[in-house]
PDB file of N, CA and C in Angstrom:
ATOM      1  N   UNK A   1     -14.784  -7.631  11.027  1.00  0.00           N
ATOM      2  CA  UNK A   1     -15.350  -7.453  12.350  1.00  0.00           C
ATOM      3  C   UNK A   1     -15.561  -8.807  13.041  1.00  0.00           C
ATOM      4  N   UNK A   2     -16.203 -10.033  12.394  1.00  0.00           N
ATOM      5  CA  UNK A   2     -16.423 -11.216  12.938  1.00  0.00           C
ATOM      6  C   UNK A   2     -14.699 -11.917  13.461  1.00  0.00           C
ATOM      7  N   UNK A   3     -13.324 -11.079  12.940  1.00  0.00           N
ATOM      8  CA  UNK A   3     -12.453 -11.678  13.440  1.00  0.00           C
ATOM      9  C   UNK A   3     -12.479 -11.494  14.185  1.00  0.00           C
ATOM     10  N   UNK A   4     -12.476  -9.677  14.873  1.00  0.00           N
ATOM     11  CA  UNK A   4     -12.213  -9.105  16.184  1.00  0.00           C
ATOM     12  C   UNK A   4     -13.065  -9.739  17.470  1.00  0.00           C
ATOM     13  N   UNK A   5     -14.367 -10.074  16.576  1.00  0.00           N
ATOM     14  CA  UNK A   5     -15.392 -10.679  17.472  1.00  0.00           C
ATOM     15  C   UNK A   5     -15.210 -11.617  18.352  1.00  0.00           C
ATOM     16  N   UNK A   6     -14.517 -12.691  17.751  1.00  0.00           N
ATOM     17  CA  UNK A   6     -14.044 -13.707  17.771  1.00  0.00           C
ATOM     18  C   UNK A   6     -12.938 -13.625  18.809  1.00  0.00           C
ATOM     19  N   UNK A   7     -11.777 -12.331  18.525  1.00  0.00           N
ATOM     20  CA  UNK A   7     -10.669 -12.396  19.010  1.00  0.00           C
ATOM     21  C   UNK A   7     -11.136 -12.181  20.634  1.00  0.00           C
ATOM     22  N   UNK A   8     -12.119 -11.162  20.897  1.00  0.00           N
ATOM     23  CA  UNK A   8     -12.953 -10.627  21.892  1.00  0.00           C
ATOM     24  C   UNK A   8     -13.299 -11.916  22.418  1.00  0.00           C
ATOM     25  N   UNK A   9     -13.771 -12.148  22.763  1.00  0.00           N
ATOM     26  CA  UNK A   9     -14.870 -13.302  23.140  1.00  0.00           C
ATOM     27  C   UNK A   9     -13.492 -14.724  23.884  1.00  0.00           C
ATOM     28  N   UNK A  10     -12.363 -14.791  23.083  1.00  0.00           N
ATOM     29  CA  UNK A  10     -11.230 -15.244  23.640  1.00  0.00           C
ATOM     30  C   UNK A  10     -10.677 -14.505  24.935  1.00  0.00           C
ATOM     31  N   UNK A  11     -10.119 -13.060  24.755  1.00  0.00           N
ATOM     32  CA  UNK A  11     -10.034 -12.377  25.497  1.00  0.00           C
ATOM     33  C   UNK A  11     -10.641 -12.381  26.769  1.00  0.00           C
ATOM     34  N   UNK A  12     -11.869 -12.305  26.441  1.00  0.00           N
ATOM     35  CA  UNK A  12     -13.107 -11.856  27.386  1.00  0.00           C
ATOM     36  C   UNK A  12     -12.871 -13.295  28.504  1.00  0.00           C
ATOM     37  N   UNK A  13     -12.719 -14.693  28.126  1.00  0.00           N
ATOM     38  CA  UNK A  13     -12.497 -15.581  28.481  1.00  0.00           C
ATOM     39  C   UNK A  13     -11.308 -15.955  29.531  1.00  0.00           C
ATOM     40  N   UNK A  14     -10.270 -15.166  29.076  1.00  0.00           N
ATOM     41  CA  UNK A  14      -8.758 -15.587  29.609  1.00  0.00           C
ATOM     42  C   UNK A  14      -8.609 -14.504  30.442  1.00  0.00           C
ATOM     43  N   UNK A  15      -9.106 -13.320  30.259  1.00  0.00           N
ATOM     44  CA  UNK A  15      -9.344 -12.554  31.400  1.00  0.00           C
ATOM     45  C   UNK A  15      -9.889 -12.713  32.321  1.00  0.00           C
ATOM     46  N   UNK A  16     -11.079 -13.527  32.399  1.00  0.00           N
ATOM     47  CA  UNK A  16     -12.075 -14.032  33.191  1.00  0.00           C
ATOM     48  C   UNK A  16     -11.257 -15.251  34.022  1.00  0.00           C
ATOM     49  N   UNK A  17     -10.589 -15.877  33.485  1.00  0.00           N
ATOM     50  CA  UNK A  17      -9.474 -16.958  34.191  1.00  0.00           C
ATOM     51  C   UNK A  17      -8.500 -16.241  35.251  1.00  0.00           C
ATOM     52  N   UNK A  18      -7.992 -14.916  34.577  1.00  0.00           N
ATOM     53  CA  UNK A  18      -6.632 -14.321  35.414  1.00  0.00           C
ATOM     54  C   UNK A  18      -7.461 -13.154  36.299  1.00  0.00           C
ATOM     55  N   UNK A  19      -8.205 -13.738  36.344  1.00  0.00           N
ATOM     56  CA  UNK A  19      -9.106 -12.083  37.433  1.00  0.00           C
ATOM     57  C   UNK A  19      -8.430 -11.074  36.815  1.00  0.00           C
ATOM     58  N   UNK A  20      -8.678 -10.813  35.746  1.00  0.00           N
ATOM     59  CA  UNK A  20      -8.382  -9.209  34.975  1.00  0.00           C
ATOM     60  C   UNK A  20      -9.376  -8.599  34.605  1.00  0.00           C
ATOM     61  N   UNK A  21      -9.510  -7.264  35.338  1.00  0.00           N
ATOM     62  CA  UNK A  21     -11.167  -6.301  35.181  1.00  0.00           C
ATOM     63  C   UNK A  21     -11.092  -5.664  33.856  1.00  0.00           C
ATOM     64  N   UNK A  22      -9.340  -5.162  33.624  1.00  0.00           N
ATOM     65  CA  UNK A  22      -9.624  -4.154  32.861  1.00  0.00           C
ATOM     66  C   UNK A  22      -8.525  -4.762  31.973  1.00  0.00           C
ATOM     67  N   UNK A  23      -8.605  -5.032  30.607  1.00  0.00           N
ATOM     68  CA  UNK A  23      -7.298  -5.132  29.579  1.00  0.00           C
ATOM     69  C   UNK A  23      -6.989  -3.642  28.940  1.00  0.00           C
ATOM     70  N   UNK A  24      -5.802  -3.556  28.961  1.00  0.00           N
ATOM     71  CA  UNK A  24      -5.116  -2.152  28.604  1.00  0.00           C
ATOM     72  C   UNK A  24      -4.106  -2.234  27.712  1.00  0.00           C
ATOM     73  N   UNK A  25      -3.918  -3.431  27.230  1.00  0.00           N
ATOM     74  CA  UNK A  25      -2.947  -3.459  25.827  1.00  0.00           C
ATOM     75  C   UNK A  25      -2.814  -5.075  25.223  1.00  0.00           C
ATOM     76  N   UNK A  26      -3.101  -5.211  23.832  1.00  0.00           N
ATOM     77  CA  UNK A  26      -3.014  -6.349  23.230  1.00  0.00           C
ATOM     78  C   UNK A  26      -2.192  -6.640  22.207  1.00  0.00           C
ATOM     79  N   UNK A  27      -1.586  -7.677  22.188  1.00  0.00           N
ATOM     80  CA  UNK A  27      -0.628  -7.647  21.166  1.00  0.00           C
ATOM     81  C   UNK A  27      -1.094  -9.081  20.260  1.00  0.00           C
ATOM     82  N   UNK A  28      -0.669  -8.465  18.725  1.00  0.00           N
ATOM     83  CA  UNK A  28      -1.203  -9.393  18.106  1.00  0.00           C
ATOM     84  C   UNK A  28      -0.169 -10.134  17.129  1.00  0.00           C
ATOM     85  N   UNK A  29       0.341 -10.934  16.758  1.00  0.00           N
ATOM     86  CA  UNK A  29       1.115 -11.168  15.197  1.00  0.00           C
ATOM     87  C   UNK A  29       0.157 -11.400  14.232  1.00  0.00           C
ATOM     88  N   UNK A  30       0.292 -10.767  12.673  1.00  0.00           N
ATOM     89  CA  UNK A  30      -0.342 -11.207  11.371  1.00  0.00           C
ATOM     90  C   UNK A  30       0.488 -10.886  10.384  1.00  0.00           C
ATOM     91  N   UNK A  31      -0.004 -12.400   9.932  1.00  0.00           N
ATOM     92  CA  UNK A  31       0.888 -12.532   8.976  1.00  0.00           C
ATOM     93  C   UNK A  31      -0.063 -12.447   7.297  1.00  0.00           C
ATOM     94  N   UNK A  32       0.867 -11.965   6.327  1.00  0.00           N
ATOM     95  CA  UNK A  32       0.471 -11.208   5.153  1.00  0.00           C
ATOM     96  C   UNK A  32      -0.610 -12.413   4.291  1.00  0.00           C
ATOM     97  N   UNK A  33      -0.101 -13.449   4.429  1.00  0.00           N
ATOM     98  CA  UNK A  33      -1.190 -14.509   3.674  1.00  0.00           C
ATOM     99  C   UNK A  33      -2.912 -14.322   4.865  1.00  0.00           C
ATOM    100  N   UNK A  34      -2.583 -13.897   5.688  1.00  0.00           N
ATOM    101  CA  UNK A  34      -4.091 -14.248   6.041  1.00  0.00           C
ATOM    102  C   UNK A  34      -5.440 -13.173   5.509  1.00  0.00           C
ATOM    103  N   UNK A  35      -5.166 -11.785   5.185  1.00  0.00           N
ATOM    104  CA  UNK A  35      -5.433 -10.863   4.529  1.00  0.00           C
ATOM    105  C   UNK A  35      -6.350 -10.100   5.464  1.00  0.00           C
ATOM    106  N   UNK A  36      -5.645 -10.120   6.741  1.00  0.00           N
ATOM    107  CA  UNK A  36      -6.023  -9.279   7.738  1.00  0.00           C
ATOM    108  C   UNK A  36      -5.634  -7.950   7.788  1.00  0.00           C
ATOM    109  N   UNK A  37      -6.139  -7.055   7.558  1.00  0.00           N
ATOM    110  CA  UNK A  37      -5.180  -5.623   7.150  1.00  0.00           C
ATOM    111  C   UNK A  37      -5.488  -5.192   8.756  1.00  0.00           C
ATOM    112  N   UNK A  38      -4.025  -4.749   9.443  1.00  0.00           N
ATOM    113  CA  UNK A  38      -3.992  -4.135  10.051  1.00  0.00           C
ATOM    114  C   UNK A  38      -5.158  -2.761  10.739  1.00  0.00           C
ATOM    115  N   UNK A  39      -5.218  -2.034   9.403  1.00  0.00           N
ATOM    116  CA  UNK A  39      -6.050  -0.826   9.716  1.00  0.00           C
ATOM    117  C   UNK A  39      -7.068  -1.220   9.722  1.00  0.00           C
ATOM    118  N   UNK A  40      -7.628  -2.080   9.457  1.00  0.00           N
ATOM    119  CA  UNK A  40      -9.132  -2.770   9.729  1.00  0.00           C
ATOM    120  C   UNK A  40      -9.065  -3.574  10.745  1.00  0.00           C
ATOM    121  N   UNK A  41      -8.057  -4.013  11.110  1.00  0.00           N
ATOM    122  CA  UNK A  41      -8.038  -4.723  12.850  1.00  0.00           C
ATOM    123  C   UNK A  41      -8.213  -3.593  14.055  1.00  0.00           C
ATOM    124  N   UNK A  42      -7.501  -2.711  13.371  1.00  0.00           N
ATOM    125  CA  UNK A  42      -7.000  -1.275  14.391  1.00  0.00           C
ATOM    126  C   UNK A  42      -9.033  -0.612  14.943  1.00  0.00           C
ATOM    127  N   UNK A  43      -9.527  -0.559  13.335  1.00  0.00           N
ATOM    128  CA  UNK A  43     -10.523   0.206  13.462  1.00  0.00           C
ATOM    129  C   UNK A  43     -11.908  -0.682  14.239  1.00  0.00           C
ATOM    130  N   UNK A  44     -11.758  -1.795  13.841  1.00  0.00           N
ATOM    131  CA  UNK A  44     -12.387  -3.227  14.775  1.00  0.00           C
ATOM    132  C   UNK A  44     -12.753  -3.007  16.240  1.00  0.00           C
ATOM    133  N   UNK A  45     -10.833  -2.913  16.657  1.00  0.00           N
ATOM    134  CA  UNK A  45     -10.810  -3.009  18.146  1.00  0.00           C
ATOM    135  C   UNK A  45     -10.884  -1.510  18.618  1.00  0.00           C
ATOM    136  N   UNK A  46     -10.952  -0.408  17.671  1.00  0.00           N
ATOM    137  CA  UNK A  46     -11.709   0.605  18.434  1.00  0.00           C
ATOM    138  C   UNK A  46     -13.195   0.764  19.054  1.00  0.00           C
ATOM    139  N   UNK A  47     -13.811  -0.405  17.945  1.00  0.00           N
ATOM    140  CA  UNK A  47     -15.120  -0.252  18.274  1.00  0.00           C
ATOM    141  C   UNK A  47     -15.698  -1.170  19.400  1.00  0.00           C
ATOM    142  N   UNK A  48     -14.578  -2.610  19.345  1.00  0.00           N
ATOM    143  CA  UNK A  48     -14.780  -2.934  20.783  1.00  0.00           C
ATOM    144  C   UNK A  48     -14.400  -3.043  22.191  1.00  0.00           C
ATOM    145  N   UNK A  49     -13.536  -1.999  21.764  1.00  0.00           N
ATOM    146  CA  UNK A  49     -12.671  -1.938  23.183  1.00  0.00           C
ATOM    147  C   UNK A  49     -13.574  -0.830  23.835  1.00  0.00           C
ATOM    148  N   UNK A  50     -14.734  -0.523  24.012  1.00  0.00           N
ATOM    149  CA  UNK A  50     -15.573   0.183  24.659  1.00  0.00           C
ATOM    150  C   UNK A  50     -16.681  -0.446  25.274  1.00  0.00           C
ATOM    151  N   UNK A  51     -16.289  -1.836  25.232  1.00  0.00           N
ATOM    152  CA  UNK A  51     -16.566  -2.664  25.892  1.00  0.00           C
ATOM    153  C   UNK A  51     -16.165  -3.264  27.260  1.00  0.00           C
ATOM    154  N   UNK A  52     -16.458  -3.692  28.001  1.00  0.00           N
ATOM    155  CA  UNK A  52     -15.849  -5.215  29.519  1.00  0.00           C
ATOM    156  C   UNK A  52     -15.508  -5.992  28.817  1.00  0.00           C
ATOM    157  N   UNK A  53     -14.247  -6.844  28.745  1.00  0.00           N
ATOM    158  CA  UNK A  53     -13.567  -6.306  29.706  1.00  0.00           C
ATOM    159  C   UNK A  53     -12.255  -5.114  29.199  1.00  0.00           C
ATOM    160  N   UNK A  54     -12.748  -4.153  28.721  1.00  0.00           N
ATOM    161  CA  UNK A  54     -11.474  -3.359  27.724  1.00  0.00           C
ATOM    162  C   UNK A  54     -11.399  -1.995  28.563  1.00  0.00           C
ATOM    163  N   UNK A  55     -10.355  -1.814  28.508  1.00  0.00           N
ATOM    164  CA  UNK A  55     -10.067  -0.231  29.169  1.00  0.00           C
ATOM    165  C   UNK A  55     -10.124   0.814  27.603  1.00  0.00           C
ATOM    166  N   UNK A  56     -11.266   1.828  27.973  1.00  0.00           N
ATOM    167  CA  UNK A  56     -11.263   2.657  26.665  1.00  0.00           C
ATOM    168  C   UNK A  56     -10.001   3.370  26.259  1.00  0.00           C
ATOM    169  N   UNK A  57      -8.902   3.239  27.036  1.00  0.00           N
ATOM    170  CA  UNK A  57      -7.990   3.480  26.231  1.00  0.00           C
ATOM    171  C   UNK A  57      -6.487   2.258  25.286  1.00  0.00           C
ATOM    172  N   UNK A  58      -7.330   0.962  25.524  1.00  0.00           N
ATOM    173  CA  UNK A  58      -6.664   0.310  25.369  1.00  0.00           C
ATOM    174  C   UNK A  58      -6.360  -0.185  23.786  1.00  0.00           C
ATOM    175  N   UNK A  59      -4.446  -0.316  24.021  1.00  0.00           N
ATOM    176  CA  UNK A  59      -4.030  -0.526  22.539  1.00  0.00           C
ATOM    177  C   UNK A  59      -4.304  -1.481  22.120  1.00  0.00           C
ATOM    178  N   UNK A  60      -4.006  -1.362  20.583  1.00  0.00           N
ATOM    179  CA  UNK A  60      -3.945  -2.666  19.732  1.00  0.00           C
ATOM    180  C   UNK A  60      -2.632  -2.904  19.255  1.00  0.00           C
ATOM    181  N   UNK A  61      -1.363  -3.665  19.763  1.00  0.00           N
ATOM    182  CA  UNK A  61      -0.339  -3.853  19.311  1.00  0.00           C
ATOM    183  C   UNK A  61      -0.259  -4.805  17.929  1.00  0.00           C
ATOM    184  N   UNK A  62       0.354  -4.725  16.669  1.00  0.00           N
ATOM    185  CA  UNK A  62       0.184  -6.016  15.923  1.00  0.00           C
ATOM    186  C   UNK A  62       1.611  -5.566  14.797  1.00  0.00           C
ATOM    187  N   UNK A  63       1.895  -6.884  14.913  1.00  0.00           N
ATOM    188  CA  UNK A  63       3.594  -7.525  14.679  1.00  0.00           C
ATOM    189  C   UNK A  63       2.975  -7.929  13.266  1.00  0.00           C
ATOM    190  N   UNK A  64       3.337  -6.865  11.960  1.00  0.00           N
ATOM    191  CA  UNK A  64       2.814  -7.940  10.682  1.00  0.00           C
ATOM    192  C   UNK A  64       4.179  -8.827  10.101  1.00  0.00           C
ATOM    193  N   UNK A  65       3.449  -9.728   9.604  1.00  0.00           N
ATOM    194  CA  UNK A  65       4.555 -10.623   9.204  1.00  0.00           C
ATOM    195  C   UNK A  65       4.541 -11.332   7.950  1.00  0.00           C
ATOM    196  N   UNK A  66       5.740 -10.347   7.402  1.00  0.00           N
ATOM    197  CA  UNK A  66       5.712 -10.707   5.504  1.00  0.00           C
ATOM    198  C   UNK A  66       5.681 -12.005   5.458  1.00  0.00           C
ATOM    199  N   UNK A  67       5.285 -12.564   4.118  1.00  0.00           N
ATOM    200  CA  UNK A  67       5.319 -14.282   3.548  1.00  0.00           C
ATOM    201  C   UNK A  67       6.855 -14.372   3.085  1.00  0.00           C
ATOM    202  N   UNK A  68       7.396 -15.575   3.783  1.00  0.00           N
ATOM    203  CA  UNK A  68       8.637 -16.040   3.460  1.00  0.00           C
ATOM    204  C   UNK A  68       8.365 -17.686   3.080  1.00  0.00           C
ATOM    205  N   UNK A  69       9.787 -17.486   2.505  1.00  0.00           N
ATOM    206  CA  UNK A  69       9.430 -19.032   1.662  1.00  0.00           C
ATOM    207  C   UNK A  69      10.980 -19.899   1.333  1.00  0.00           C
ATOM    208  N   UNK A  70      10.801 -20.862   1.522  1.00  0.00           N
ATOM    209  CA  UNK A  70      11.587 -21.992   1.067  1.00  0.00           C
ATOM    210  C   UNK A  70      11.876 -22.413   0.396  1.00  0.00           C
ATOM    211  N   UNK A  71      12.887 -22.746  -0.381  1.00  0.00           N
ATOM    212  CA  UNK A  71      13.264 -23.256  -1.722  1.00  0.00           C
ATOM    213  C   UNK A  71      13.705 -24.732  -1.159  1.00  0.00           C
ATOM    214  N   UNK A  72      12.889 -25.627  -1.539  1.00  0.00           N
ATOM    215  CA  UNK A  72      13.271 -27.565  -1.382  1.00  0.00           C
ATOM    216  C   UNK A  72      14.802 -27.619  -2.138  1.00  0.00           C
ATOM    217  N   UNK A  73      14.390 -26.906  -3.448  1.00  0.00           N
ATOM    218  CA  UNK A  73      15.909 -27.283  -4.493  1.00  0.00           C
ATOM    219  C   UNK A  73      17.187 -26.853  -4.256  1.00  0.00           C
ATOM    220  N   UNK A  74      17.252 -25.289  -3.748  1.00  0.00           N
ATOM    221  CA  UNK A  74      18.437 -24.439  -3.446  1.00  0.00           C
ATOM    222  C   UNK A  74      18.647 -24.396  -2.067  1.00  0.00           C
ATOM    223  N   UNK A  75      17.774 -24.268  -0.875  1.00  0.00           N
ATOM    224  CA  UNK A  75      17.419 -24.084   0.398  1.00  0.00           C
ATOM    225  C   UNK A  75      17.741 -22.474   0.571  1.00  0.00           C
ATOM    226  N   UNK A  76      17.374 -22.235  -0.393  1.00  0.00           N
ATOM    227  CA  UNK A  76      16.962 -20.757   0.089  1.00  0.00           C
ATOM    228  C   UNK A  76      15.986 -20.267   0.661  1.00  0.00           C
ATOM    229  N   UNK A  77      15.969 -18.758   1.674  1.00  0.00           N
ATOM    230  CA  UNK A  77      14.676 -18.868   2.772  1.00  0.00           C
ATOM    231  C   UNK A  77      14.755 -17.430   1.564  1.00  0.00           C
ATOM    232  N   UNK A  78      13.668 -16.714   1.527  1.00  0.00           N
ATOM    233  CA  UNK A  78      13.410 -15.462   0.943  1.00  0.00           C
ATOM    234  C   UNK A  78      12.108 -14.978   0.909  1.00  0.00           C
ATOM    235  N   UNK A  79      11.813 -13.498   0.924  1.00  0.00           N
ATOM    236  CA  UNK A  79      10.388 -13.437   1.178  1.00  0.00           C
ATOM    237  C   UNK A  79      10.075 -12.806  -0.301  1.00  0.00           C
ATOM    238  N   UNK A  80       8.634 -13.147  -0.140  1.00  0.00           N
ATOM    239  CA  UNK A  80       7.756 -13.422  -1.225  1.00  0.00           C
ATOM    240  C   UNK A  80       7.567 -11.671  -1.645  1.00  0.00           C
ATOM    241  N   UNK A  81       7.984 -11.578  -2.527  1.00  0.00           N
ATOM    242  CA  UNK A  81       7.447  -9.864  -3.414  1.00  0.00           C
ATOM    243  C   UNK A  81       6.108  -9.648  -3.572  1.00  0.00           C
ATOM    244  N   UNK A  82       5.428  -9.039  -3.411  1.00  0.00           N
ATOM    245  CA  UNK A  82       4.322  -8.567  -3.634  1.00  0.00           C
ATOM    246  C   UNK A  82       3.464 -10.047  -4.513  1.00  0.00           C
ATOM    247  N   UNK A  83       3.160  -9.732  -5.471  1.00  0.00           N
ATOM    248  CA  UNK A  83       2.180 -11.154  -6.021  1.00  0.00           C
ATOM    249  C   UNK A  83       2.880 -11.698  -6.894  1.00  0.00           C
ATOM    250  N   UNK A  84       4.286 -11.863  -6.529  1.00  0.00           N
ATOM    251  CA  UNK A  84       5.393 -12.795  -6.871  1.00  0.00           C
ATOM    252  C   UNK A  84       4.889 -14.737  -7.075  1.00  0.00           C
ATOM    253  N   UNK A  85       5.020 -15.110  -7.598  1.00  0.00           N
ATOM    254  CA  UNK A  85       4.803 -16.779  -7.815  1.00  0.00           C
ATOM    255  C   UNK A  85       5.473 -17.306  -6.953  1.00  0.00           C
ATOM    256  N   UNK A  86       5.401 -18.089  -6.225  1.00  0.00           N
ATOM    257  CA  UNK A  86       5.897 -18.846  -5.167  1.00  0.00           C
ATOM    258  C   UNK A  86       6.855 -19.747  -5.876  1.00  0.00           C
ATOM    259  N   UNK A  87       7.708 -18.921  -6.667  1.00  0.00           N
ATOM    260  CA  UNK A  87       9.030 -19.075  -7.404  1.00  0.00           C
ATOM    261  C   UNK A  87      10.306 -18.626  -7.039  1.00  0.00           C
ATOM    262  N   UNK A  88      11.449 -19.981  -6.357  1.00  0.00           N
ATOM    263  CA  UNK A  88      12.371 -19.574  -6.065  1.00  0.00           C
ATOM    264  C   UNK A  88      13.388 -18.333  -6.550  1.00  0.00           C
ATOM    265  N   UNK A  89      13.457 -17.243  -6.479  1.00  0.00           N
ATOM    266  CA  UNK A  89      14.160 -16.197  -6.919  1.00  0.00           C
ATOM    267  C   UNK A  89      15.857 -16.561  -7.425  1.00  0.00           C
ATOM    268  N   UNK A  90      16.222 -17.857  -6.909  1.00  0.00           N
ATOM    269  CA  UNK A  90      17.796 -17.889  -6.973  1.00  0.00           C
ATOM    270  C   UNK A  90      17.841 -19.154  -8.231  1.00  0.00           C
ATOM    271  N   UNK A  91      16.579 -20.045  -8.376  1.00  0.00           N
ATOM    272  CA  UNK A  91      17.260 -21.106  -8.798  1.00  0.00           C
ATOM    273  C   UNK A  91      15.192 -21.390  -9.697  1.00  0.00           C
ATOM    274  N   UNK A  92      14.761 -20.177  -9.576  1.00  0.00           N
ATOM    275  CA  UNK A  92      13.359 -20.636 -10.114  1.00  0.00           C
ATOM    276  C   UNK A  92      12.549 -21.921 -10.129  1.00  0.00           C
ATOM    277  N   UNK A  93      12.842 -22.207  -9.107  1.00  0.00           N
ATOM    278  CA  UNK A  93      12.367 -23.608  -8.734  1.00  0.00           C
ATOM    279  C   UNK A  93      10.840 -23.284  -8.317  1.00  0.00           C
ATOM    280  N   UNK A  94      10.048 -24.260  -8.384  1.00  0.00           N
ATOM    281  CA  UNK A  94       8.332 -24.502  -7.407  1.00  0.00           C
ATOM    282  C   UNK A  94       8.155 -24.663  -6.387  1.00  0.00           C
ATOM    283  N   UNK A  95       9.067 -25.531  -6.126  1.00  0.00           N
ATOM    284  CA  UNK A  95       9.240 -26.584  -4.898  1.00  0.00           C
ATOM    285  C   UNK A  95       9.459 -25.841  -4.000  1.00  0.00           C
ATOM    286  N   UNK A  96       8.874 -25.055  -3.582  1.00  0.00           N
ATOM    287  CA  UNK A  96       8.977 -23.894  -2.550  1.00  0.00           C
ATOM    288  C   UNK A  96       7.678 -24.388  -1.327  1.00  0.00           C
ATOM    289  N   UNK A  97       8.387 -24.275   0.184  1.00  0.00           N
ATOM    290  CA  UNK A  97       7.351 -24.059   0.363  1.00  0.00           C
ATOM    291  C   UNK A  97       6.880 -22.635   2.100  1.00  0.00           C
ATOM    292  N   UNK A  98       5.855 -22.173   2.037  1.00  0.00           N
ATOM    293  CA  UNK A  98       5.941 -21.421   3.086  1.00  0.00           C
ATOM    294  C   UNK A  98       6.223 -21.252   4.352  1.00  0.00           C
ATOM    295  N   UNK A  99       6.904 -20.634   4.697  1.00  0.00           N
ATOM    296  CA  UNK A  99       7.477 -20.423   6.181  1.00  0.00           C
ATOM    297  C   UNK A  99       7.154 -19.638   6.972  1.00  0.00           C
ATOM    298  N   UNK A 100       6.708 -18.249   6.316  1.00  0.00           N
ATOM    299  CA  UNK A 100       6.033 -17.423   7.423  1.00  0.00           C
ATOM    300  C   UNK A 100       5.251 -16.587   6.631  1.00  0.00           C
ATOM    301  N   UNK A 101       4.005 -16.214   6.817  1.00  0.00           N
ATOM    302  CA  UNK A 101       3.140 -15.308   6.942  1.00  0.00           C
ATOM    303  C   UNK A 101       1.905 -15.795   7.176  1.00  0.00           C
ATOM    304  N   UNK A 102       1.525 -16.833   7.347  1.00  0.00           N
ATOM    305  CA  UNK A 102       0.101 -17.142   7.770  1.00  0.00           C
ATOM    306  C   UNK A 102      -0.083 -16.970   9.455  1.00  0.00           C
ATOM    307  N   UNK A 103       0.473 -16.775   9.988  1.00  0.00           N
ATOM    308  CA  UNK A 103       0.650 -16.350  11.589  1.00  0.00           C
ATOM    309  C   UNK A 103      -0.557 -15.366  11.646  1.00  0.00           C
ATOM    310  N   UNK A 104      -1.786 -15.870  12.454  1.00  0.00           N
ATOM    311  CA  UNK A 104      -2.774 -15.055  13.066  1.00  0.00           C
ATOM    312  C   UNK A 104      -3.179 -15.771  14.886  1.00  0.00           C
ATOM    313  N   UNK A 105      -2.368 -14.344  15.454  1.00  0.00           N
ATOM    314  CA  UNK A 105      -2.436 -15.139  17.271  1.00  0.00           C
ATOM    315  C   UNK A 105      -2.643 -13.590  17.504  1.00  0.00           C
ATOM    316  N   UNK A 106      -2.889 -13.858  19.100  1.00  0.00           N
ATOM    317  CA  UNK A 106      -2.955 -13.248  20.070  1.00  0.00           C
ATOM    318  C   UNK A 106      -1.765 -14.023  20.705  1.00  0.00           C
ATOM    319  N   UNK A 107      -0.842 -13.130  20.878  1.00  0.00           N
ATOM    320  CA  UNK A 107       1.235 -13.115  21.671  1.00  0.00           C
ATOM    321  C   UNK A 107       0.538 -12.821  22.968  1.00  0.00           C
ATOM    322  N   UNK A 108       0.059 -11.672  23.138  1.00  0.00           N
ATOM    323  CA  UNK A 108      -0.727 -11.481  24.324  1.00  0.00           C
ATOM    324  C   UNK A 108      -1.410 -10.834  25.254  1.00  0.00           C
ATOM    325  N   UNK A 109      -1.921 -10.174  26.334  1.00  0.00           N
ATOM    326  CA  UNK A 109      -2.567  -9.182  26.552  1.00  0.00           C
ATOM    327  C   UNK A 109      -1.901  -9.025  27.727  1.00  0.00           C
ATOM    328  N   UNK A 110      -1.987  -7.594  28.473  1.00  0.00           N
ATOM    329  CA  UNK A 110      -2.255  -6.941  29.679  1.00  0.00           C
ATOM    330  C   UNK A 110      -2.941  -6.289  30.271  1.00  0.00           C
ATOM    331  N   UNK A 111      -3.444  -6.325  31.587  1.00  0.00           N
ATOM    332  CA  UNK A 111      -4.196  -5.802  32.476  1.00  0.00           C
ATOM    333  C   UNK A 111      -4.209  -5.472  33.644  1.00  0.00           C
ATOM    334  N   UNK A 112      -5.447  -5.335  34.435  1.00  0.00           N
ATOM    335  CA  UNK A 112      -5.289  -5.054  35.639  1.00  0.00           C
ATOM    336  C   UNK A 112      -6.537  -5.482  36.172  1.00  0.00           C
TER     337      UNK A 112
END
């Protein structure tokens, strides 16, 4: 809840910049290392989108985004299996390093 809070309070801000009364759809990216579960973002912004500046019917869009990873040794890009070791799959190397899933943004909102 203290994320959504957080995310709110941004919102609430940049709306306040674009003269926007009412936000009516938000879009989010998260990515799998941050351990933001979706359905707990979803259930978050139900509870504050019954708030100013939120239109009570407004969505929660969110783009999740698996952990991918780098191999230094092979240059292989590949994403990470479930609680897989941050072990190159082609050449079992370490020397790996992450490329995508720590992604936590707001892409962006709309209103009116």
């Amino acid at each position: 809840m203290a994320l959504m809070q957080s995310m709110v309070s941004l919102l609430q801000e940049e709306a306040a910049k674009n003269k926007i009364q009412s936000i009516t759809k938000v879009k989010m990216s998260v990515g799998a290392l941050t351990h933001a579960l979706p359905d707990a973002l979803q259930f978050a912004f139900s509870v504050v989108k019954e708030e100013p500046p939120f239109s009570p019917q407004a969505l929660l869009e969110i783009e999740w985004i698996e952990t991918r990873a780098y191999c230094n040794s092979c240059t292989l890009e590949f994403e990470v299996q479930g609680e897989q070791l941050f072990t190159c799959p082609q050449c079992q190397s370490f020397t790996v390093k992450v490329i995508a899933g720590r992604e936590l943004s707001i892409d962006y909102f709309e209103g009116e």
